[in-house]
N, C-alpha and C. Protein backbone atom coordinates (compact mmCIF):
# COMPACT_ATOMS: atom_id res chain seq x y z
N UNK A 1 87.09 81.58 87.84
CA UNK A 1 88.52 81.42 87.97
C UNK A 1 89.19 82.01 86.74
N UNK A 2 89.87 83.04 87.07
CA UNK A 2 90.64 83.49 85.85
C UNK A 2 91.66 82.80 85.15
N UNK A 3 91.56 82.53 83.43
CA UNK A 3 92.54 81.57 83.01
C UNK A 3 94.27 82.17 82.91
N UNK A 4 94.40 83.47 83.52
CA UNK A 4 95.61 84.42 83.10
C UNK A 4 96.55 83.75 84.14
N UNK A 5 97.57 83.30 84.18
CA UNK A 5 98.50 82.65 84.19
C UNK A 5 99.16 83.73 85.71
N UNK A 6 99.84 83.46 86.88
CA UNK A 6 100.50 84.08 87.40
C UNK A 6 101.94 84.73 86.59
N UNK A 7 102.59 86.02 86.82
CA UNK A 7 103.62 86.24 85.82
C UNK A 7 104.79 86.71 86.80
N UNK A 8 105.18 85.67 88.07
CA UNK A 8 106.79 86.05 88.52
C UNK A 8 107.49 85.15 88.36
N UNK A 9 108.63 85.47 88.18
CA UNK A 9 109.45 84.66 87.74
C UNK A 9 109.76 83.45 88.29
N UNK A 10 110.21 82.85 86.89
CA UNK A 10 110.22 81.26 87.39
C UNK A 10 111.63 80.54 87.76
N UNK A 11 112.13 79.98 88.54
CA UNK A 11 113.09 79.79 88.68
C UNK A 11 114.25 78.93 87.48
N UNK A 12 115.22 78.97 87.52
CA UNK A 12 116.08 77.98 86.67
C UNK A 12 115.74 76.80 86.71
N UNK A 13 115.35 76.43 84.95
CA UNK A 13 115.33 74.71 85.24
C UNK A 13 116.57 73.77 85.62
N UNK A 14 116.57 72.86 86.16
CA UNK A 14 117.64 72.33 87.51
C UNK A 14 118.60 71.07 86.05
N UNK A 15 119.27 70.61 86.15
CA UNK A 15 120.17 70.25 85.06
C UNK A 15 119.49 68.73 85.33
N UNK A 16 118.40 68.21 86.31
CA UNK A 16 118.00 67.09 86.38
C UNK A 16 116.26 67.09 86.09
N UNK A 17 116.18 68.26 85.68
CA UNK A 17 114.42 68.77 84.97
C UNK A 17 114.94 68.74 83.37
N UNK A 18 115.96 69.15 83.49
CA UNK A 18 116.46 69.43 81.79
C UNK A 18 116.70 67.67 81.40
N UNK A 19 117.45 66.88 82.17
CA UNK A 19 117.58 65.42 81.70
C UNK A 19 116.00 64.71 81.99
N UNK A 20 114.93 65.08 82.64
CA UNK A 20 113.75 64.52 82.48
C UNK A 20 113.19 65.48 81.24
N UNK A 21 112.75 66.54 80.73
CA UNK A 21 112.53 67.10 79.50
C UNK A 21 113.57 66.27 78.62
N UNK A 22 114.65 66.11 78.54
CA UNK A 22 115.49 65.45 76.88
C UNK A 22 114.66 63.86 76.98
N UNK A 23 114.68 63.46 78.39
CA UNK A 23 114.16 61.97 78.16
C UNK A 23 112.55 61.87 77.48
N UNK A 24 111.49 63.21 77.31
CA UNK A 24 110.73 63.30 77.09
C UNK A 24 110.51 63.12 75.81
N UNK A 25 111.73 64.39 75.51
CA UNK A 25 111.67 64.64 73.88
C UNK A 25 112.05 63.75 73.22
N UNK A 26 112.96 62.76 73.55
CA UNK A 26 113.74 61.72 73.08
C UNK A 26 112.17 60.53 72.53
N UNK A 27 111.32 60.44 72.97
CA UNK A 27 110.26 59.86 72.75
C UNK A 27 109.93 60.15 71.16
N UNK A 28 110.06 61.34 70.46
CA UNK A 28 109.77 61.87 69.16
C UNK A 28 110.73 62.02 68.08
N UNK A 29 110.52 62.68 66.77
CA UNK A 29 110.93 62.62 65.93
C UNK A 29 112.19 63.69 66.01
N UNK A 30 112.81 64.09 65.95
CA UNK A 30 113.90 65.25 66.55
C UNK A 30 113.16 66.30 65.75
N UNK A 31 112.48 66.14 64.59
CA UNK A 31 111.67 67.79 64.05
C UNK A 31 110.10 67.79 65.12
N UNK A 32 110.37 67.24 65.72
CA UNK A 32 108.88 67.16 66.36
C UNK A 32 108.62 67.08 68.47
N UNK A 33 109.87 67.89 68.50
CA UNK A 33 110.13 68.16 70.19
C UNK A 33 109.62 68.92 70.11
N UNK A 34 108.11 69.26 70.09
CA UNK A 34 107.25 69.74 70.26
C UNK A 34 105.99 69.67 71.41
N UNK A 35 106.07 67.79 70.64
CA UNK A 35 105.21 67.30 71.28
C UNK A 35 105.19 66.76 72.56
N UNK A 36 106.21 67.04 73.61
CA UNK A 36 106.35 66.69 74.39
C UNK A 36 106.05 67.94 75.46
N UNK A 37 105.33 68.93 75.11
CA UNK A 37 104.77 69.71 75.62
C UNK A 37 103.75 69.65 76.70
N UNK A 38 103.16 69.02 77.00
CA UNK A 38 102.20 68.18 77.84
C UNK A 38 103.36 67.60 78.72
N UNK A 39 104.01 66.64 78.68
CA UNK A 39 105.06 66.35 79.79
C UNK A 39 105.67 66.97 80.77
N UNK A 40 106.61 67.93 79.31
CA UNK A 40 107.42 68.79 79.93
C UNK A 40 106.04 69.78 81.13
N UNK A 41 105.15 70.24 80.89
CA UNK A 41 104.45 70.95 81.77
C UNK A 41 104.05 70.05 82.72
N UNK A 42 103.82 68.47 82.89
CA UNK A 42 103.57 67.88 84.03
C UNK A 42 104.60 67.54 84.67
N UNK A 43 105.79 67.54 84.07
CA UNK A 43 107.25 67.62 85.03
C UNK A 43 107.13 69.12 86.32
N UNK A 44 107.26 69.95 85.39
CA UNK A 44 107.10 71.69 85.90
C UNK A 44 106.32 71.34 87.15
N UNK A 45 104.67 71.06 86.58
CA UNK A 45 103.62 71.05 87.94
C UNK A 45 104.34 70.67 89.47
N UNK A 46 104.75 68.89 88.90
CA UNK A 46 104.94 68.18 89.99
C UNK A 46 106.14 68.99 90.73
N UNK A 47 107.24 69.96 90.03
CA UNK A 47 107.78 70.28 90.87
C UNK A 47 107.63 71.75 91.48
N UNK A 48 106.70 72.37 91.23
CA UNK A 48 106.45 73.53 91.53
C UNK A 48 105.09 74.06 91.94
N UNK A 49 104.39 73.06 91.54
CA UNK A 49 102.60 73.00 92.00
C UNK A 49 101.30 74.31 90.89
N UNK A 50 102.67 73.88 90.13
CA UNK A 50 101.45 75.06 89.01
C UNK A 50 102.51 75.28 88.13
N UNK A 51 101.66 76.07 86.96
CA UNK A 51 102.18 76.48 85.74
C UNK A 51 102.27 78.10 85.66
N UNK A 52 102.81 78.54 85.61
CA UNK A 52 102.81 80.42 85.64
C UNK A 52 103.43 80.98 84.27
N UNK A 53 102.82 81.60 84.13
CA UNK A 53 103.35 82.60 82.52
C UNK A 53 104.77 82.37 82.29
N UNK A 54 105.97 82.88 83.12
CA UNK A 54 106.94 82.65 83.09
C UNK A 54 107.65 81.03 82.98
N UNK A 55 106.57 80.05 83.62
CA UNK A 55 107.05 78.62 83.35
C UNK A 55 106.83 78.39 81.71
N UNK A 56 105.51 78.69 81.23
CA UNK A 56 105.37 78.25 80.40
C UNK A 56 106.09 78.62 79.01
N UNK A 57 106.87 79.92 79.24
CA UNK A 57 107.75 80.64 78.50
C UNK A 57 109.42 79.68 78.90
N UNK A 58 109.20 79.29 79.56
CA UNK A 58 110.47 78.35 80.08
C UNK A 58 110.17 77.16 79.15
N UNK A 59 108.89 76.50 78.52
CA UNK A 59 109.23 74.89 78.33
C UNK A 59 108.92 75.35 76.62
N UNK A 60 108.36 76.65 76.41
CA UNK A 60 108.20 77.21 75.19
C UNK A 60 109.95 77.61 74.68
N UNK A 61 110.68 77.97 75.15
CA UNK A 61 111.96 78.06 74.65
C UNK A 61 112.99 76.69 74.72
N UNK A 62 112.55 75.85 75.50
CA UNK A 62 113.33 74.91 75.56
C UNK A 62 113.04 74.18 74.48
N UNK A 63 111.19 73.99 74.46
CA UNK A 63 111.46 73.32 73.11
C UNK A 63 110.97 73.90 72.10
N UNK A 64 111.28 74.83 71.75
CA UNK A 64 111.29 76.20 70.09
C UNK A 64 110.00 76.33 70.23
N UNK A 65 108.86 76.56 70.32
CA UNK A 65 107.73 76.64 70.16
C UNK A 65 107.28 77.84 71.02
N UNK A 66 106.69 78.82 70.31
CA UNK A 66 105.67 79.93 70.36
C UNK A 66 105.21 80.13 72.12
N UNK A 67 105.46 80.90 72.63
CA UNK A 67 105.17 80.88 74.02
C UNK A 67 103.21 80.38 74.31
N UNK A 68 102.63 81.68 72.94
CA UNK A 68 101.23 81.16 73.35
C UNK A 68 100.85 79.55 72.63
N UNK A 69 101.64 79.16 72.16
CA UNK A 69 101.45 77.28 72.13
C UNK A 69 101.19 77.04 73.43
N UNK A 70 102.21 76.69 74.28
CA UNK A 70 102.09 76.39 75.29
C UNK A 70 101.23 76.70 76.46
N UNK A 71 100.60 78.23 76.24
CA UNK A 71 99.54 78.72 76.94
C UNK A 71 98.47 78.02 76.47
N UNK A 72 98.44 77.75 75.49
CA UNK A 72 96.84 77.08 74.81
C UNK A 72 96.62 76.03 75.02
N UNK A 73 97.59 75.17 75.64
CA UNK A 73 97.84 73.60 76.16
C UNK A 73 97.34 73.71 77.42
N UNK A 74 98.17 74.88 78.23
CA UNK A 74 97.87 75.10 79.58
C UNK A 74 96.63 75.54 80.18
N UNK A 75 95.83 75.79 79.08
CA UNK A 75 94.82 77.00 79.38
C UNK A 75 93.46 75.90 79.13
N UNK A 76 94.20 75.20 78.17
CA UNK A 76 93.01 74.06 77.42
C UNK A 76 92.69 72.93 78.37
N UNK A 77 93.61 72.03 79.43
CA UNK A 77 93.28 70.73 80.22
C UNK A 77 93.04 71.41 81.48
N UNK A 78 92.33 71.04 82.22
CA UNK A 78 92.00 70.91 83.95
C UNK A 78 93.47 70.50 84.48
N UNK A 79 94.30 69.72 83.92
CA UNK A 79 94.89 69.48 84.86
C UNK A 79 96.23 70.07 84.96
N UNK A 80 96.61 71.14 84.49
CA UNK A 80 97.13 72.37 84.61
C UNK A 80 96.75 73.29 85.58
N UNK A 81 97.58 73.63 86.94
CA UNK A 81 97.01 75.01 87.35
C UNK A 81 97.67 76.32 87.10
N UNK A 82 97.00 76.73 87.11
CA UNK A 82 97.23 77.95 86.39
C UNK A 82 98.10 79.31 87.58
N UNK A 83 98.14 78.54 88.97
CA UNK A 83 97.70 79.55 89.83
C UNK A 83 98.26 78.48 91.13
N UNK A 84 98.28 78.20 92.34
CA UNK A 84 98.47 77.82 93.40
C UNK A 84 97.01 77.52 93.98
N UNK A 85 97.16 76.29 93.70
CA UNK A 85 95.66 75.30 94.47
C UNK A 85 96.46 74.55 95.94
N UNK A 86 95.13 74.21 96.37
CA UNK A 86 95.03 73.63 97.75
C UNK A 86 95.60 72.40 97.72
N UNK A 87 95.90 71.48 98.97
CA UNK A 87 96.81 70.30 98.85
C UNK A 87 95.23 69.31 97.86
N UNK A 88 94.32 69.70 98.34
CA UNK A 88 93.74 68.57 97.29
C UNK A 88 92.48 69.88 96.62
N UNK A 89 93.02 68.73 95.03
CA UNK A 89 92.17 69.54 94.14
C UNK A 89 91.21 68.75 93.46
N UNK A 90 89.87 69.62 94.14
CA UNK A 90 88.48 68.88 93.77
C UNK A 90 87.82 68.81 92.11
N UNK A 91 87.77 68.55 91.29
CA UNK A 91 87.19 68.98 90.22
C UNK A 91 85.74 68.32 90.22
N UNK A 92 84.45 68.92 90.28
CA UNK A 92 83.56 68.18 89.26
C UNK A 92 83.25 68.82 88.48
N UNK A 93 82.38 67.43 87.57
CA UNK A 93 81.99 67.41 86.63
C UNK A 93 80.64 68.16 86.47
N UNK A 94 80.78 69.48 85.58
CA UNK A 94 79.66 70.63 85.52
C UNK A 94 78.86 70.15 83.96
N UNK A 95 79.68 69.15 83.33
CA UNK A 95 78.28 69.15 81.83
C UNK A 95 77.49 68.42 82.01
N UNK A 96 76.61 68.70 81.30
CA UNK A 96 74.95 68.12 80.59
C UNK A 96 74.55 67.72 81.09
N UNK A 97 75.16 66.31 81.21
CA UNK A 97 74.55 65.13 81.60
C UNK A 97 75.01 64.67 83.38
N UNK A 98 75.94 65.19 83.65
CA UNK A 98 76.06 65.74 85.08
C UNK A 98 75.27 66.41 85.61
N UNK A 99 75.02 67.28 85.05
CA UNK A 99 73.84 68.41 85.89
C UNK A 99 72.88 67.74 86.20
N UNK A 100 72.15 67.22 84.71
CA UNK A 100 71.11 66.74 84.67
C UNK A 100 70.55 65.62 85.47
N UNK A 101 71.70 64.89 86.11
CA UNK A 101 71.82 63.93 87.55
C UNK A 101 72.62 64.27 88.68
N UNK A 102 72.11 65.34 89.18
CA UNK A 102 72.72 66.08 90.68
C UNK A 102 74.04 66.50 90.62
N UNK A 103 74.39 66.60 89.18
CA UNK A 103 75.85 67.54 89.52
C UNK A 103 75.59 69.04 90.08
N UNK A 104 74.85 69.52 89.71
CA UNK A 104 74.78 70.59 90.36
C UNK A 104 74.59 70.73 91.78
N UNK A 105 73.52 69.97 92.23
CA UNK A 105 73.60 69.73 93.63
C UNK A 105 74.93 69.70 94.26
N UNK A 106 75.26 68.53 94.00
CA UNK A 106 76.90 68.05 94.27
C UNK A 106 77.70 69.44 94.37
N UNK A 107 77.69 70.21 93.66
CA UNK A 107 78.97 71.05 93.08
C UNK A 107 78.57 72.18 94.84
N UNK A 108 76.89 72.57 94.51
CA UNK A 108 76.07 73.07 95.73
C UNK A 108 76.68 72.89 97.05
N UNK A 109 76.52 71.72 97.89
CA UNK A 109 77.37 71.07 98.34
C UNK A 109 78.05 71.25 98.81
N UNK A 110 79.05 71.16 97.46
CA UNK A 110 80.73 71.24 98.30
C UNK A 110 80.90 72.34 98.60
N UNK A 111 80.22 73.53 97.73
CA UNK A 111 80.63 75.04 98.37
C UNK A 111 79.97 75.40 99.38
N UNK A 112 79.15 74.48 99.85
CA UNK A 112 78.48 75.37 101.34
C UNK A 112 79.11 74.38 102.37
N UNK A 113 79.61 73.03 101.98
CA UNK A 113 80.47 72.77 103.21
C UNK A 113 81.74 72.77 103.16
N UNK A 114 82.24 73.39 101.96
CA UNK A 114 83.67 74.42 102.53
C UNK A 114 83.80 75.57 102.48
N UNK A 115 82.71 76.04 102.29
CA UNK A 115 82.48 77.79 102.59
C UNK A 115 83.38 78.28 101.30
N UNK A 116 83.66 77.85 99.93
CA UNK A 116 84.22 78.58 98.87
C UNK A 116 83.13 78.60 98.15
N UNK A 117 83.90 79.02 96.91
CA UNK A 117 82.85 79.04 95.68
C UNK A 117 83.97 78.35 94.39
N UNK A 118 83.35 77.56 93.36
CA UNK A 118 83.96 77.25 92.37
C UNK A 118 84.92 78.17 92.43
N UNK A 119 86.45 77.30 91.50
CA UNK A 119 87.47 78.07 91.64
C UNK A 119 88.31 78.73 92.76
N UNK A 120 88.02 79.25 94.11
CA UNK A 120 88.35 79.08 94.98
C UNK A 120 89.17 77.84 96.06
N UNK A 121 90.36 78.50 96.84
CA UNK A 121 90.74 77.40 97.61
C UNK A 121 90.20 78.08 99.31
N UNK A 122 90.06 76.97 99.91
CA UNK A 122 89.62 77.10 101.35
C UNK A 122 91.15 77.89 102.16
N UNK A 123 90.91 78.39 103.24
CA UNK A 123 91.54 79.76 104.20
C UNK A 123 92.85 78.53 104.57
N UNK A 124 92.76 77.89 104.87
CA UNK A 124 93.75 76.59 105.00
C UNK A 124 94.54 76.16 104.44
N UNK A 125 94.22 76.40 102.58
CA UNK A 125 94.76 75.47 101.82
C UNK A 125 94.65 73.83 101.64
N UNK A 126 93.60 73.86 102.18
CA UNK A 126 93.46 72.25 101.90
C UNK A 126 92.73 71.88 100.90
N UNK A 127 92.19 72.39 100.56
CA UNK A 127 90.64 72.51 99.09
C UNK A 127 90.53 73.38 98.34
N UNK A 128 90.46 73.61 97.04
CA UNK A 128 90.39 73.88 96.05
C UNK A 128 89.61 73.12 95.26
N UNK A 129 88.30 73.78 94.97
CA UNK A 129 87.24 73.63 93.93
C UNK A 129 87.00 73.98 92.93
N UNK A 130 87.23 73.12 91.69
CA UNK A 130 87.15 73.49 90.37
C UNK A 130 85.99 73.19 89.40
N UNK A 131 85.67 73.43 88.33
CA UNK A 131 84.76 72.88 87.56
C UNK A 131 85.54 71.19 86.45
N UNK A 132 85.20 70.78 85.95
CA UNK A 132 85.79 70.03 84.75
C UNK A 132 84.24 70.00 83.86
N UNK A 133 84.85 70.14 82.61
CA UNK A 133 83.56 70.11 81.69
C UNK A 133 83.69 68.41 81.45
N UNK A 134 84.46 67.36 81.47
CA UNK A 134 83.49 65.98 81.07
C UNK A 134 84.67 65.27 81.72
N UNK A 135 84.05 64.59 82.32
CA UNK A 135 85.51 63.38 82.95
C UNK A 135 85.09 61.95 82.53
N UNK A 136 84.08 61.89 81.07
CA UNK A 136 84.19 60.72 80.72
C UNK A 136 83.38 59.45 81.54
N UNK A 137 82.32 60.20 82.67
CA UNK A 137 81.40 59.12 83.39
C UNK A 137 80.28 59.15 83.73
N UNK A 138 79.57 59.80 82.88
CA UNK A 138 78.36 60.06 82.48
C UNK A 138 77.33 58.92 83.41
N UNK A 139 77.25 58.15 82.89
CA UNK A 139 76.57 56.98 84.25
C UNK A 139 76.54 57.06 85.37
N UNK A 140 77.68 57.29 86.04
CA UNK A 140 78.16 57.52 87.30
C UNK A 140 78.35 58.77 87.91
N UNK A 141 77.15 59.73 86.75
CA UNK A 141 77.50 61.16 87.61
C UNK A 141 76.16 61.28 89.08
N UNK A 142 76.93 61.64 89.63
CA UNK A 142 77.34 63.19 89.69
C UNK A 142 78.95 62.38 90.30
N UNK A 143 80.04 62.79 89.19
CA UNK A 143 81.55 62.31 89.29
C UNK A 143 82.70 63.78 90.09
N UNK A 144 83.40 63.40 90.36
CA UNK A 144 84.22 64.53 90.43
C UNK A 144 85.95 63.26 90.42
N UNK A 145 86.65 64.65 90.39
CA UNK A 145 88.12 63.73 90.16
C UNK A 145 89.10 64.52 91.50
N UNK A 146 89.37 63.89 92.20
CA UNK A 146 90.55 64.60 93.19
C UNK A 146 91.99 64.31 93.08
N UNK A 147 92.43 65.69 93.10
CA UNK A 147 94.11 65.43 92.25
C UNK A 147 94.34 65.25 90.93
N UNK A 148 93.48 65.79 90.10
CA UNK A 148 93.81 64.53 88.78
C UNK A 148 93.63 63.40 88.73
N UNK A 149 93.55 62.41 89.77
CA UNK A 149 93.88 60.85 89.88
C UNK A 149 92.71 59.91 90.26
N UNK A 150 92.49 60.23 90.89
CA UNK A 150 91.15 59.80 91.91
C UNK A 150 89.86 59.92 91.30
N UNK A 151 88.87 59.19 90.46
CA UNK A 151 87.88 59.46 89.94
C UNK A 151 86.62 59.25 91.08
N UNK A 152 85.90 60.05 91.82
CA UNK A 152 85.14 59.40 92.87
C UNK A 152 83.30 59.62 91.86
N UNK A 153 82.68 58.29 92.26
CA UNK A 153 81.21 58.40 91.63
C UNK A 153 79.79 58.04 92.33
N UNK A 154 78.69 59.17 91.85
CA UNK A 154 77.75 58.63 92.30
C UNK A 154 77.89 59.34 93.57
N UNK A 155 78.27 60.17 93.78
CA UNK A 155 78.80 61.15 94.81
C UNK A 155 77.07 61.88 95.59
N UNK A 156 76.87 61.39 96.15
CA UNK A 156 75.84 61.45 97.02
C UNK A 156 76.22 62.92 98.05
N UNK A 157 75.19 63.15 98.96
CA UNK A 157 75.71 64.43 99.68
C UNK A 157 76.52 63.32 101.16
N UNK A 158 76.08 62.27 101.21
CA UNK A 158 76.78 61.51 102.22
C UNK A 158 78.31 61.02 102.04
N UNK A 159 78.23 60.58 100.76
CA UNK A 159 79.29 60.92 99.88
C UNK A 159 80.56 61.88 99.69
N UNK A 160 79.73 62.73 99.51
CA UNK A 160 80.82 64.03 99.36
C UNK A 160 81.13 64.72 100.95
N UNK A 161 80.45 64.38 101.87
CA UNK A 161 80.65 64.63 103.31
C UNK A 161 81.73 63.60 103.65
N UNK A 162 81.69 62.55 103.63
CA UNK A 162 82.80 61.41 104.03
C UNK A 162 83.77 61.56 103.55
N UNK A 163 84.18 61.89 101.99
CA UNK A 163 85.50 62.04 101.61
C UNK A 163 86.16 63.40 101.94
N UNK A 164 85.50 64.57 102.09
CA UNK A 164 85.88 65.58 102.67
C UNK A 164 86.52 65.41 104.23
N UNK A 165 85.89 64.74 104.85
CA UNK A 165 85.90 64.23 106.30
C UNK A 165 87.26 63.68 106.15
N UNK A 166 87.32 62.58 105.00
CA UNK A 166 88.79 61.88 105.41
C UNK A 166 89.76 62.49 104.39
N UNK A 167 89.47 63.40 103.65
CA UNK A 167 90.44 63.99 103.25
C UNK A 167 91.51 65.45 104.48
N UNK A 168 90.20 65.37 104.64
CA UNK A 168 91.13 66.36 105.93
C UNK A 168 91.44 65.99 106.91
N UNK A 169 91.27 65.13 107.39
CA UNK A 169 92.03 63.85 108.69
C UNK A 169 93.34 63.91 107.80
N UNK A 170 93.07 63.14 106.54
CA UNK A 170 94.67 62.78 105.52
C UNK A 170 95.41 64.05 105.71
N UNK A 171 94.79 65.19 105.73
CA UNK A 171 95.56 66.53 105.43
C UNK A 171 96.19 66.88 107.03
N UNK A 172 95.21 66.58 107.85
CA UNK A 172 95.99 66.74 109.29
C UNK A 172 96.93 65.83 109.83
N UNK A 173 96.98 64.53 109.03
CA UNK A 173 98.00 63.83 109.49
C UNK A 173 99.27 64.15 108.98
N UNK A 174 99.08 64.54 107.57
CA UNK A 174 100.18 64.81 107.28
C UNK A 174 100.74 65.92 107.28
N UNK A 175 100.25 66.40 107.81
CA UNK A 175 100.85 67.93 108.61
C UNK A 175 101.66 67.85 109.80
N UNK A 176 100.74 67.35 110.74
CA UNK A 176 101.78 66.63 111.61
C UNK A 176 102.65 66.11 111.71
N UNK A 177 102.62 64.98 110.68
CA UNK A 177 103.91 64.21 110.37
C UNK A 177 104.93 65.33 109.91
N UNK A 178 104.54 66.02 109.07
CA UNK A 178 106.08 67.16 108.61
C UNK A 178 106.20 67.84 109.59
N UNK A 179 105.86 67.90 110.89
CA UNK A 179 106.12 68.70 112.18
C UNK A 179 107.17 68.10 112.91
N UNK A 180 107.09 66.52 112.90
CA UNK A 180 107.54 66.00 113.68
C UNK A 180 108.88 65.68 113.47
């Protein structure tokens, strides 16, 4: 997966993105609206479904800071996309001590029963498969995280068949529902 950022333009931030960014910054020292860099880019996500060169040059001028700051933030967490992912985004866990207890299998898996490959999203848009280097559950690997939110463990191939199963029921229902 390439870490290079999409580069078309990003739209105007909305005068009610700009009052969630001040409520951000307002958290810090006024020499230090900096640090609200991480926010301000999970505001962006939620409303646009990714981060693109041009966004990140958007939260880099808003709050004074170096455009490639903000790339190095963006470029540095998983939970930044970089790019337009699927309604659900798979991450597992590819280190050490994952592998070394069927993460790899696992990872195996998911790309032969959604026909992608790491980094890739499925013809649908419903899946998107990523790597994460440590999600912190070493015990419980082989882990993966869906959405950011969702930590699932111990992810068996029965496992990773069932939540796929009802993740895409979830994805067809709610498709429908916005039809209706």
């Amino acid at each position: 997966m390439s870490s290079e950022p999409t580069r078309e333009p990003a739209p105007a931030l909305s005068a009610a993105t700009r009052a969630l960014f001040d409520r951000e910054i307002a958290k810090y020292p006024a020499d230090q609206k900096q640090s609200a860099v991480m926010a301000c880019l999970r505001i962006l996500q939620q409303e646009r479904g990714y981060i693109s060169g041009a966004t990140e040059e958007q939260v880099a001028q808003y709050l004074g800071m170096p455009p490639i700051a903000v790339h190095e933030v963006t470029t540095f967490y998983n939970m930044y996309n970089q790019r337009p992912v699927g309604r659900y985004k798979l991450n597992v866990c590819t280190n050490l001590p994952c592998q070394l207890r069927d993460g790899a299998r696992a990872l195996h898996h998911l790309e032969q029963r959604l026909g992608i490959r790491m980094g890739e999203t499925t013809p649908d848009g419903l899946f998107t498969l990523q790597q994460a280097e440590c999600l912190g559950a070493c015990a419980d690997s082989p882990v993966m995280l869906v959405n950011d939110s969702t930590m699932c463990s111990f992810m068996s191939n029965d496992k990773l068949d069932q939540l796929i199963d009802g993740l895409r029921a979830a994805g067809a229902s709610e498709s429908k529902a916005g039809q209706v």
